[in-house]
C-alpha atoms as a PDB file:
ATOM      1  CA  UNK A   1      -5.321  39.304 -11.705  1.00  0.00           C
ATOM      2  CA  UNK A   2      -3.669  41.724  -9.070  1.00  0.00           C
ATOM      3  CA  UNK A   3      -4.766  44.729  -8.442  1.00  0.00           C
ATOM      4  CA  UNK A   4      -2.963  47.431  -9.372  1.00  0.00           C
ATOM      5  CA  UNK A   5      -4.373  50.733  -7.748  1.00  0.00           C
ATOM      6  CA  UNK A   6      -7.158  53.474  -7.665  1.00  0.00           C
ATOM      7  CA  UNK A   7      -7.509  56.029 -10.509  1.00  0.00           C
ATOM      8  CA  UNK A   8      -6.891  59.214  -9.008  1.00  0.00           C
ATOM      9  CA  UNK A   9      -6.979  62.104 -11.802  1.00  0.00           C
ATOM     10  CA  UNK A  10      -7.646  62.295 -15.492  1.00  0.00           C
ATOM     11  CA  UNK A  11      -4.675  64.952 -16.633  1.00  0.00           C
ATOM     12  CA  UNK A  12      -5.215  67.436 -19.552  1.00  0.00           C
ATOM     13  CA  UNK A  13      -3.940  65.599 -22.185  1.00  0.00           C
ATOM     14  CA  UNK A  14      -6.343  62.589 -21.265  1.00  0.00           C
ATOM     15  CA  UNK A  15      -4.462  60.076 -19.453  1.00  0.00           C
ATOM     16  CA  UNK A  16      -5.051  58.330 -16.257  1.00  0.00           C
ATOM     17  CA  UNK A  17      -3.153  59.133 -12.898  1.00  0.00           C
ATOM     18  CA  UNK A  18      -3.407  55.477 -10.660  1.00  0.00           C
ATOM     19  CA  UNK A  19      -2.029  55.593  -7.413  1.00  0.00           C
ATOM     20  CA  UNK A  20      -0.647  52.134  -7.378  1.00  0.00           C
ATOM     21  CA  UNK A  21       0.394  49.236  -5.045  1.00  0.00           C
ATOM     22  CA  UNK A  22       3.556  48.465  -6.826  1.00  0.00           C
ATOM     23  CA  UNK A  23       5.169  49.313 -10.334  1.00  0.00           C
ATOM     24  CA  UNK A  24       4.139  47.308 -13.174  1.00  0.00           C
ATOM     25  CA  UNK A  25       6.013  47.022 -16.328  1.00  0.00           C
ATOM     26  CA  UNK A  26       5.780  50.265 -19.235  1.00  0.00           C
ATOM     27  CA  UNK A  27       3.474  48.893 -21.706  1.00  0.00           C
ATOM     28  CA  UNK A  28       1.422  45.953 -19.307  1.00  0.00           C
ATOM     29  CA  UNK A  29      -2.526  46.251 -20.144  1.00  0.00           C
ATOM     30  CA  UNK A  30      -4.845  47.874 -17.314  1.00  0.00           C
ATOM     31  CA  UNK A  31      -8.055  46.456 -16.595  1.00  0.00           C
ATOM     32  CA  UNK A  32     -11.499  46.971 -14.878  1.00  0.00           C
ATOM     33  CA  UNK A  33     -13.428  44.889 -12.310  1.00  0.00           C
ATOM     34  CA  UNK A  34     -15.068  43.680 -15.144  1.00  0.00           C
ATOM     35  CA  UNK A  35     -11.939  42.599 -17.356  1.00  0.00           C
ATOM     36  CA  UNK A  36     -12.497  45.165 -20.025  1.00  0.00           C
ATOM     37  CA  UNK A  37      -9.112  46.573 -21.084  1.00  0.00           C
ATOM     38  CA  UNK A  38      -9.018  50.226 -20.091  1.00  0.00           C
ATOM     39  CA  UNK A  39      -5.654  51.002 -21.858  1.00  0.00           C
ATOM     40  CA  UNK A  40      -1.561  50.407 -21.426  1.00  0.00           C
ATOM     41  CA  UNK A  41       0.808  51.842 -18.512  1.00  0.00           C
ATOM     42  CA  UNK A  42       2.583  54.362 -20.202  1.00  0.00           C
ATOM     43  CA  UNK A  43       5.048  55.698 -17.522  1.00  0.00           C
ATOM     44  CA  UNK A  44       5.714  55.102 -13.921  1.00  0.00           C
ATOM     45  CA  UNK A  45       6.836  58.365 -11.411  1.00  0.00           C
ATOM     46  CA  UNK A  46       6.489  59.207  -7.865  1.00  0.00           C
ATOM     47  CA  UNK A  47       8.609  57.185  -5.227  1.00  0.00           C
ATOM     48  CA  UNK A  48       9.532  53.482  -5.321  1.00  0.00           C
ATOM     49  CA  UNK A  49       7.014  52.178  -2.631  1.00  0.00           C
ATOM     50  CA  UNK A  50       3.754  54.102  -3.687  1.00  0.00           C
ATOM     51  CA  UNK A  51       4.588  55.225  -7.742  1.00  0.00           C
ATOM     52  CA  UNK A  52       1.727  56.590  -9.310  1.00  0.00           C
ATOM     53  CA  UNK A  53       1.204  54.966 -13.178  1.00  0.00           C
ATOM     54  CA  UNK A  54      -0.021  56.826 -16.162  1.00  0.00           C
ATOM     55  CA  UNK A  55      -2.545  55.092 -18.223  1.00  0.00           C
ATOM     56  CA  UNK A  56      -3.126  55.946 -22.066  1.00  0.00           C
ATOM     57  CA  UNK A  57      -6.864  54.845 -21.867  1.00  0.00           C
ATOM     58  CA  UNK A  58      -7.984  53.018 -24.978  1.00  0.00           C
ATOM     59  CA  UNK A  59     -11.738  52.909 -24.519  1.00  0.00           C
ATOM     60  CA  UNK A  60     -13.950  56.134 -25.267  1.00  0.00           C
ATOM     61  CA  UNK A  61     -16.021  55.929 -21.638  1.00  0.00           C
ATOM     62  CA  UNK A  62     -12.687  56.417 -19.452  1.00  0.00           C
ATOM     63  CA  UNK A  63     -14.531  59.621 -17.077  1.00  0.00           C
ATOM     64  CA  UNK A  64     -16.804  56.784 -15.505  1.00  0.00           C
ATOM     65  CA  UNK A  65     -13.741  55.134 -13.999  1.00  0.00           C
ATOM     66  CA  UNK A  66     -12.402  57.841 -11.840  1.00  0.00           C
ATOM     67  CA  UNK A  67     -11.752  56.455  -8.145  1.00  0.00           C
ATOM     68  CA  UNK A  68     -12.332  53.107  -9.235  1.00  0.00           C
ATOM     69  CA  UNK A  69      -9.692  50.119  -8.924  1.00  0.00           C
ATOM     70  CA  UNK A  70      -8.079  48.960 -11.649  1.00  0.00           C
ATOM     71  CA  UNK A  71      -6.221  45.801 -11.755  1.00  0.00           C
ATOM     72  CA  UNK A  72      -3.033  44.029 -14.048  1.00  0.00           C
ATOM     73  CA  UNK A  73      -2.822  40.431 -15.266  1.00  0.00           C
ATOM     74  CA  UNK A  74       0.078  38.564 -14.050  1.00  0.00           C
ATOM     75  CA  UNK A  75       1.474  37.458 -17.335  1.00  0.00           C
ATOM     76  CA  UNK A  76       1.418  40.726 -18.826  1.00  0.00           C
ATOM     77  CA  UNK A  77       4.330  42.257 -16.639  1.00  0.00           C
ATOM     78  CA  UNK A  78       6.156  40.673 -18.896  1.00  0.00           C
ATOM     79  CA  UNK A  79       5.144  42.281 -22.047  1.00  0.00           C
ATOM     80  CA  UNK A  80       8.026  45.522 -23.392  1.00  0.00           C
ATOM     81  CA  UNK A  81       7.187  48.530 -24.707  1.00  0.00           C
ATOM     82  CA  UNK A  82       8.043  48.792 -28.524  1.00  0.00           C
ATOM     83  CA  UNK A  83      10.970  50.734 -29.399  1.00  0.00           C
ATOM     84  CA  UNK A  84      10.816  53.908 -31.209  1.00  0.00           C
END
């Protein structure tokens, strides 16, 4: 498991704002310190050596996690992003 950054900011619309260590893949599962899935990378922006990720949470108690690390498995960079 690597870790993948700290959650900044819940936005507006209800997704996550991680300052992270590197850029994962669109579509790779996020995870707590406690392995529970926390949701999907949704988009990457910000510049190449410090992009912030956007996380579509998937659980209902996502406000507890703010400034808390979150973390990516290694085999699930690999994983695409369905097609629209």
């Amino acid at each position: 498991m690597r870790r993948l950054g700290k959650v900044l900011k819940i936005s507006l619309n209800k997704y996550l704002l991680v300052r992270a260590d590197f850029a994962p893949r669109e579509g790779a599962y996020v995870y707590d310190k406690r392995m529970r899935k926390i949701g999907s990378v949704y988009d990457i922006i910000g510049p190449v050596s410090r992009p912030y990720v956007v996380v579509v949470p998937q659980m209902s108690d996502f406000k507890s996690l703010l400034f808390s690390d979150v973390y990516v498995k290694p085999h699930d960079f690999l994983r695409r992003r369905r097609r629209r």
